[in-house]
N, C-alpha and C. Protein backbone atom coordinates (compact mmCIF):
# COMPACT_ATOMS: atom_id res chain seq x y z
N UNK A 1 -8.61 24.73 7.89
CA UNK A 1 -7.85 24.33 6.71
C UNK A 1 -6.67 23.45 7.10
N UNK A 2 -5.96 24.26 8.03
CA UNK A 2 -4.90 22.90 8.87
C UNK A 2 -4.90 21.93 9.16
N UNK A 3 -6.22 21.33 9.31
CA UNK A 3 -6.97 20.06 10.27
C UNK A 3 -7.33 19.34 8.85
N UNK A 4 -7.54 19.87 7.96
CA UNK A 4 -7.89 19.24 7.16
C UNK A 4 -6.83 18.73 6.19
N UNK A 5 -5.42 19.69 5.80
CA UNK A 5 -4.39 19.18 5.23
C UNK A 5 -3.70 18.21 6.08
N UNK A 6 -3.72 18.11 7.50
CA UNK A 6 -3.26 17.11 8.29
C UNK A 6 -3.92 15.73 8.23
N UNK A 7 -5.55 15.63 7.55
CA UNK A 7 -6.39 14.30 6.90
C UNK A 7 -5.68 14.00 6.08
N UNK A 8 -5.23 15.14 4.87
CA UNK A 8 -4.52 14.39 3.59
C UNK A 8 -3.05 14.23 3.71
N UNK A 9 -2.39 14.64 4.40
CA UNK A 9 -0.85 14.01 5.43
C UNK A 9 -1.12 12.70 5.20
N UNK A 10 -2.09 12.28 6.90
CA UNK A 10 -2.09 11.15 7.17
C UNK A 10 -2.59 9.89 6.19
N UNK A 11 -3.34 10.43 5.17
CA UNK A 11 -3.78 9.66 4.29
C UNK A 11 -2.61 9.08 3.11
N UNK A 12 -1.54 10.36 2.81
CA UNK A 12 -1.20 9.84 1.61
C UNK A 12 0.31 9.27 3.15
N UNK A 13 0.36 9.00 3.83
CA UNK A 13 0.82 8.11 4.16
C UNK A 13 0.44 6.74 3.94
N UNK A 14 -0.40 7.11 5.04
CA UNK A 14 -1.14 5.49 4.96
C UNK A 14 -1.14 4.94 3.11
N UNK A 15 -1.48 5.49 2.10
CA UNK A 15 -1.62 5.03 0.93
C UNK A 15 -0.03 4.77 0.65
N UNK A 16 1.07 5.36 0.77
CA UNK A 16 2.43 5.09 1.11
C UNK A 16 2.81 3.74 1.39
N UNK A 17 2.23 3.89 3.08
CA UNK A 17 2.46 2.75 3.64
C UNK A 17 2.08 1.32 2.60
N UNK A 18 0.67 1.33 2.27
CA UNK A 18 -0.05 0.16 1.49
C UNK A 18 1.00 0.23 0.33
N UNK A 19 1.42 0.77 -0.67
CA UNK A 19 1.97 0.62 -1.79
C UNK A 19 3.58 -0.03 -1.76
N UNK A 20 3.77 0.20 -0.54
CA UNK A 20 4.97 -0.43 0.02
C UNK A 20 4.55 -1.95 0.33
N UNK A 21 3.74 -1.97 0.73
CA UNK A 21 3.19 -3.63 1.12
C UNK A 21 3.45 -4.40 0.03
N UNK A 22 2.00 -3.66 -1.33
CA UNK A 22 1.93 -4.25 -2.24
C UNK A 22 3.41 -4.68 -2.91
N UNK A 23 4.50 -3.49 -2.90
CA UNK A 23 5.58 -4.11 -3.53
C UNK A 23 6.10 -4.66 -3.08
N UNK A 24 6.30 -5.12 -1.60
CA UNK A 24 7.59 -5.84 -1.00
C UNK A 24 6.11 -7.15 -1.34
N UNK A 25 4.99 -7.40 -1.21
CA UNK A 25 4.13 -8.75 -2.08
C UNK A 25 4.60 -9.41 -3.13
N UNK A 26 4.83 -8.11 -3.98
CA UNK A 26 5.21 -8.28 -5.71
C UNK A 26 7.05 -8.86 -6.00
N UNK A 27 7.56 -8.14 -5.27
CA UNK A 27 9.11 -8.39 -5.25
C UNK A 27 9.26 -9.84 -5.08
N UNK A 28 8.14 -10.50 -3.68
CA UNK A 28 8.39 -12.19 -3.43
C UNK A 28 7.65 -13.01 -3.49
N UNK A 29 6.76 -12.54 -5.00
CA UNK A 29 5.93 -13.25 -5.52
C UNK A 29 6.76 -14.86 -5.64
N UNK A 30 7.99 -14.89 -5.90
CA UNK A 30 8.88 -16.26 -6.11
C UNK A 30 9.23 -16.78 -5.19
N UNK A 31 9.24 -16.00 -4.21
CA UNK A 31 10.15 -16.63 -3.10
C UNK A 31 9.48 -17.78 -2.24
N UNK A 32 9.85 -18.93 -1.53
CA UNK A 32 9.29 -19.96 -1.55
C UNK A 32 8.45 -19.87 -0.01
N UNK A 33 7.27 -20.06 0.32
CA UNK A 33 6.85 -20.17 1.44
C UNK A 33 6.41 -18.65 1.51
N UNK A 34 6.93 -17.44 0.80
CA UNK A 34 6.69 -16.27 1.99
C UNK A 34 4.73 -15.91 1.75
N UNK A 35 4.24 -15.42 2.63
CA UNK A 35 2.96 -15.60 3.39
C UNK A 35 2.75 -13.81 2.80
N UNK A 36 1.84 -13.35 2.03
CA UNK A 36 2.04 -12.01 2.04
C UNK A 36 0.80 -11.10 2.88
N UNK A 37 1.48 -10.04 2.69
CA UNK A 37 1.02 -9.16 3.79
C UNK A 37 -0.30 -8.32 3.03
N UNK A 38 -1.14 -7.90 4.04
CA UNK A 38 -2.59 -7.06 3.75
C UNK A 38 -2.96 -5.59 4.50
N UNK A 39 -3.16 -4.84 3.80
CA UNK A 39 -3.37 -3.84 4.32
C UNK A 39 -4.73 -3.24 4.30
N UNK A 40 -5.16 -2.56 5.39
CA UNK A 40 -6.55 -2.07 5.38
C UNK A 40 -6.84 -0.86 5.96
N UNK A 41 -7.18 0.04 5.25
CA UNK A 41 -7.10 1.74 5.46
C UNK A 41 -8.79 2.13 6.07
N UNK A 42 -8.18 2.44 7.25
CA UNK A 42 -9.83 3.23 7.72
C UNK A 42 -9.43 4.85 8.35
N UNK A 43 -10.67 5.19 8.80
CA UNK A 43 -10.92 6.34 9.67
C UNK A 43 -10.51 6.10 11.14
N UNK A 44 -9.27 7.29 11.47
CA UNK A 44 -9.05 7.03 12.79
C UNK A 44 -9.86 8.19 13.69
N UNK A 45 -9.18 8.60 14.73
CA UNK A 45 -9.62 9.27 15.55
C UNK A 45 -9.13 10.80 15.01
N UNK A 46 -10.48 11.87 14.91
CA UNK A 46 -10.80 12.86 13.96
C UNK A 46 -9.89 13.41 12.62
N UNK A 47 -10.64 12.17 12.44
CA UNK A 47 -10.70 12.12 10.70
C UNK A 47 -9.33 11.59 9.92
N UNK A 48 -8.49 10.63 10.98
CA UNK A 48 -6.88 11.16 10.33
C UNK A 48 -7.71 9.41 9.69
N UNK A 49 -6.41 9.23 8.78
CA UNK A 49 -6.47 7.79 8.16
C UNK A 49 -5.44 6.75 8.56
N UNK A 50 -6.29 5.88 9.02
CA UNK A 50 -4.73 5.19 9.73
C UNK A 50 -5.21 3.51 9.02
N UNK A 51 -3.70 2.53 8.69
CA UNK A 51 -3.58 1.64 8.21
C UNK A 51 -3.27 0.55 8.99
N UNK A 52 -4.25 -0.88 9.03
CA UNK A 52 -3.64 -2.04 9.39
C UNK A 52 -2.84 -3.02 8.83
N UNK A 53 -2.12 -3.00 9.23
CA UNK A 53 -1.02 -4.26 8.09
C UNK A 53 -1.35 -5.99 8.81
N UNK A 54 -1.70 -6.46 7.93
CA UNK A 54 -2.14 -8.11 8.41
C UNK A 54 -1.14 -9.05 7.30
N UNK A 55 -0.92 -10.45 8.29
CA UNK A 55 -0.35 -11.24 7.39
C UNK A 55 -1.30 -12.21 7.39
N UNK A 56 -1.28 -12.81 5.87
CA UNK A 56 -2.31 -14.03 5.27
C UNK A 56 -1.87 -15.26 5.05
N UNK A 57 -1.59 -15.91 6.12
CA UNK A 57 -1.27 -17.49 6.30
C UNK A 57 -1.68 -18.51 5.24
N UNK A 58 -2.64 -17.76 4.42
CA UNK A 58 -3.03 -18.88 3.49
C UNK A 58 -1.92 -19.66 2.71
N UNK A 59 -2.09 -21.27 2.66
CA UNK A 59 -1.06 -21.85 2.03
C UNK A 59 -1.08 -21.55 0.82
N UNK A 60 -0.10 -21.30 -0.31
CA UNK A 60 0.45 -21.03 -1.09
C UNK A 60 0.10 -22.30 -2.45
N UNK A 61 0.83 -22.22 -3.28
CA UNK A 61 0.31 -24.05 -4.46
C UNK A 61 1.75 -24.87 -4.09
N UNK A 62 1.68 -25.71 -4.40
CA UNK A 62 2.42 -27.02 -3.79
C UNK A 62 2.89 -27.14 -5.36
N UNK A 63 4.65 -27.54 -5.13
CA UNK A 63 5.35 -27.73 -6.62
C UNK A 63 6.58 -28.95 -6.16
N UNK A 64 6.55 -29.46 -6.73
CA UNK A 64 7.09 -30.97 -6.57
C UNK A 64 8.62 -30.58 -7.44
N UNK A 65 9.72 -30.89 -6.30
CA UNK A 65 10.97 -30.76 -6.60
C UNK A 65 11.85 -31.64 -6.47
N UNK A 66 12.88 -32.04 -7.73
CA UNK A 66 14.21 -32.74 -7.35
C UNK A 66 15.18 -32.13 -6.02
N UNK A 67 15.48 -32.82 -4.85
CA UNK A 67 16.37 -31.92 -4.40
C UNK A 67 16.93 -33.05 -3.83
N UNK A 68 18.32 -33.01 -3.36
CA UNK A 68 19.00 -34.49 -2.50
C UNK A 68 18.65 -35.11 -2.82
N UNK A 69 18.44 -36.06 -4.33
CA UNK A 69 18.55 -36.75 -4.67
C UNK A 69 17.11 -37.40 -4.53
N UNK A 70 15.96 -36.64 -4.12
CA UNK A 70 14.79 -37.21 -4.06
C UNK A 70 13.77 -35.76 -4.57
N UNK A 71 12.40 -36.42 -4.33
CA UNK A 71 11.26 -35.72 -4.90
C UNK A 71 10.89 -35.12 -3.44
N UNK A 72 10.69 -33.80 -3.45
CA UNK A 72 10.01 -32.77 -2.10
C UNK A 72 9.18 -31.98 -2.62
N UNK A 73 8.31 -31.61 -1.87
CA UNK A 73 7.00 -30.53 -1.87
C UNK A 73 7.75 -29.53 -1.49
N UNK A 74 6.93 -28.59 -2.51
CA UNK A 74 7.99 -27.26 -2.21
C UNK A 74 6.61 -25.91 -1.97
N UNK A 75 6.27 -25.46 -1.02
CA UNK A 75 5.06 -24.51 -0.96
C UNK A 75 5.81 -23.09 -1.47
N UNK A 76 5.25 -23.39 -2.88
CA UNK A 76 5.37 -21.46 -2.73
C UNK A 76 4.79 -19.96 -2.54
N UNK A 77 5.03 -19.14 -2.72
CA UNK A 77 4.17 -17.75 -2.04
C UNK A 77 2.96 -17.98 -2.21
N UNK A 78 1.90 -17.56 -1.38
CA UNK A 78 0.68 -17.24 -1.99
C UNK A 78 -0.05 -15.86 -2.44
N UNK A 79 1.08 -15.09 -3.47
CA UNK A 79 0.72 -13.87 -3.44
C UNK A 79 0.35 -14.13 -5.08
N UNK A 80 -0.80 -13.70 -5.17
CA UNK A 80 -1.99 -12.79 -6.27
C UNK A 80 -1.62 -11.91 -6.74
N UNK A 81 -0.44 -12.07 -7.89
CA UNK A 81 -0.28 -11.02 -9.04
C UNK A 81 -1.23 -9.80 -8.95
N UNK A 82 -2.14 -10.71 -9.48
CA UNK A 82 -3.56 -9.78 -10.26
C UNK A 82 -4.29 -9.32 -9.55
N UNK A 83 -4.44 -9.32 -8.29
CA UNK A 83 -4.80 -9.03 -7.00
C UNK A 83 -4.00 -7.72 -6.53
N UNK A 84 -2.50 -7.38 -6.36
CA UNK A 84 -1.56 -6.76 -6.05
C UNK A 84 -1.48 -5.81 -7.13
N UNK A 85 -1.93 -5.56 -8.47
CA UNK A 85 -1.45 -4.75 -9.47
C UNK A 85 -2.56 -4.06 -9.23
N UNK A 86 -4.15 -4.66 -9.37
CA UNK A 86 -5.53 -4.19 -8.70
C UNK A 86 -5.28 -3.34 -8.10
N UNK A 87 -4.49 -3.32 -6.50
CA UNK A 87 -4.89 -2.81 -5.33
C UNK A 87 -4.06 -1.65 -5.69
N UNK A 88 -2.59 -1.74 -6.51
CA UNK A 88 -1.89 -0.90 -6.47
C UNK A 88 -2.49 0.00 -7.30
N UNK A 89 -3.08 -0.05 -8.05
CA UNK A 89 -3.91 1.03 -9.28
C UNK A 89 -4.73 2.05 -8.19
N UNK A 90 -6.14 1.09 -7.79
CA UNK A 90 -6.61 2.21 -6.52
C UNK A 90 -5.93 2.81 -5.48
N UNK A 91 -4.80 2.25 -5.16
CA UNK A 91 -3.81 2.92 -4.40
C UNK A 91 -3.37 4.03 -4.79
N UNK A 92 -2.87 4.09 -6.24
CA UNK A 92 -2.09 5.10 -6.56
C UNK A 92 -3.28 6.14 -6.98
N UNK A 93 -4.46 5.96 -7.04
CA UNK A 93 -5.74 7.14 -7.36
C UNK A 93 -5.83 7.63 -5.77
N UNK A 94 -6.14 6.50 -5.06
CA UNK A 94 -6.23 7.15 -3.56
C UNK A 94 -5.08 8.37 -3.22
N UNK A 95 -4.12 8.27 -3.33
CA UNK A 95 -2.05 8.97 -2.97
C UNK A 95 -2.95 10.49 -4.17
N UNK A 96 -3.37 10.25 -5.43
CA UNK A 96 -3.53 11.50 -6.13
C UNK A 96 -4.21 12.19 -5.81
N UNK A 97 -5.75 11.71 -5.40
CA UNK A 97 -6.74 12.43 -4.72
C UNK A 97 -6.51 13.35 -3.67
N UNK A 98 -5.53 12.50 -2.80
CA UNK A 98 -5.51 13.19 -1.49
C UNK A 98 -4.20 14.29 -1.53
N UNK A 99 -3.49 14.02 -2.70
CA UNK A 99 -2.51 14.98 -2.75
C UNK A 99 -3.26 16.53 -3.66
N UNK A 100 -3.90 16.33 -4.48
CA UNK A 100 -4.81 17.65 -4.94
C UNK A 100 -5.10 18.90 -4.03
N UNK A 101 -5.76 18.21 -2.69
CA UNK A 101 -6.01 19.52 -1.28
C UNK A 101 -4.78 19.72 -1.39
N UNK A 102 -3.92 19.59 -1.11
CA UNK A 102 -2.47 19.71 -0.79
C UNK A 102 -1.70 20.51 -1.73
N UNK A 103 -2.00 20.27 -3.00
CA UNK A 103 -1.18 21.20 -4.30
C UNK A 103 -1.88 22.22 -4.44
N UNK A 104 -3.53 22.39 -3.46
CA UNK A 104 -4.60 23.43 -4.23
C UNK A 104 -4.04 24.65 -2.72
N UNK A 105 -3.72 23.76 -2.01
CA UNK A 105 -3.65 24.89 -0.88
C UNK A 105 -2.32 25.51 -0.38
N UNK A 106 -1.25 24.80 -1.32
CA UNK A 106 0.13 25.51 -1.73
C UNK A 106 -0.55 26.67 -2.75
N UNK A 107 -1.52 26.63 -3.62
CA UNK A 107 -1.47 27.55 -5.14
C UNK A 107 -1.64 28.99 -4.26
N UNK A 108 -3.09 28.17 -3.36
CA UNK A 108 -4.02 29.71 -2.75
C UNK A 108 -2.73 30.09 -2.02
N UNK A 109 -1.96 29.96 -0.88
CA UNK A 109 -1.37 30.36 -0.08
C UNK A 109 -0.16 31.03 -0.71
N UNK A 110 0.44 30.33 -1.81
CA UNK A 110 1.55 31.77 -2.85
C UNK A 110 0.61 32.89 -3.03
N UNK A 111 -0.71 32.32 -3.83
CA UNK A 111 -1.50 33.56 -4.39
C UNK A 111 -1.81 34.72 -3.02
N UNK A 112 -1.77 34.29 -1.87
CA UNK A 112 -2.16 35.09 -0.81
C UNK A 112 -0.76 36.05 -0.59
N UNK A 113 0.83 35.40 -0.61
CA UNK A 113 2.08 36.42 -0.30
C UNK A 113 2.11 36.55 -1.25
N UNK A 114 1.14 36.44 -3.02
CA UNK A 114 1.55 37.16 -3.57
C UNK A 114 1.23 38.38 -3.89
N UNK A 115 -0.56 38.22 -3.24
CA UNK A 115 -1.04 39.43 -3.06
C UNK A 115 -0.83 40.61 -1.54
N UNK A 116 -0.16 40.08 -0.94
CA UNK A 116 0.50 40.78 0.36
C UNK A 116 1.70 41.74 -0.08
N UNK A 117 2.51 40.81 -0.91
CA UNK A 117 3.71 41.72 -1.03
C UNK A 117 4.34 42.49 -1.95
């Protein structure tokens, strides 16, 4: 049972970790140039869940600006709204799922000192 609440630990980290991504994505959706970050949740070594964080170089859309007195290309983020709200939805089902073992095996374990004492 230990080994197994220590899967849903490491998991609703890792789902932690990703939802943090997605928002620091979402926060600089405006900001000019920034490159956003990707995350990818697998199976580590017995059974824990461990997360890769990647950055996505892809160029961003090109917006044509007054600045010093002339016209400049201005690259901004290439972060995917609709992409980021997506991921955060299954994110936040993934964080609930794995927190359930976790609230079911606080219930049994009162119900056990409550039947002890």
């Amino acid at each position: 049972m230990i080994s197994s609440l220590n899967n849903n630990l490491s998991a609703l980290n890792a789902f932690s970790t990703q939802m943090g991504v997605n928002s620091n994505n979402i926060a600089n959706f405006e900001s000019e140039e920034f490159d956003r970050s990707r995350t990818v949740i697998n199976e580590g070594q017995n059974n824990a869940v461990n997360v890769n964080i990647s950055q996505l170089e892809s160029q961003g859309p090109i917006r044509m600006e007054f600045r010093d007195g002339g016209e400049t290309e201005v690259e901004l983020s290439n972060v995917e709204l609709a992409e980021e709200m997506t991921t955060m939805i299954s994110t936040q089902r993934g964080y609930e799922a794995n927190l359930k073992p976790i609230q079911a095996g606080d219930e049994m374990l009162g119900t056990v000192i409550d039947m002890v004492s």
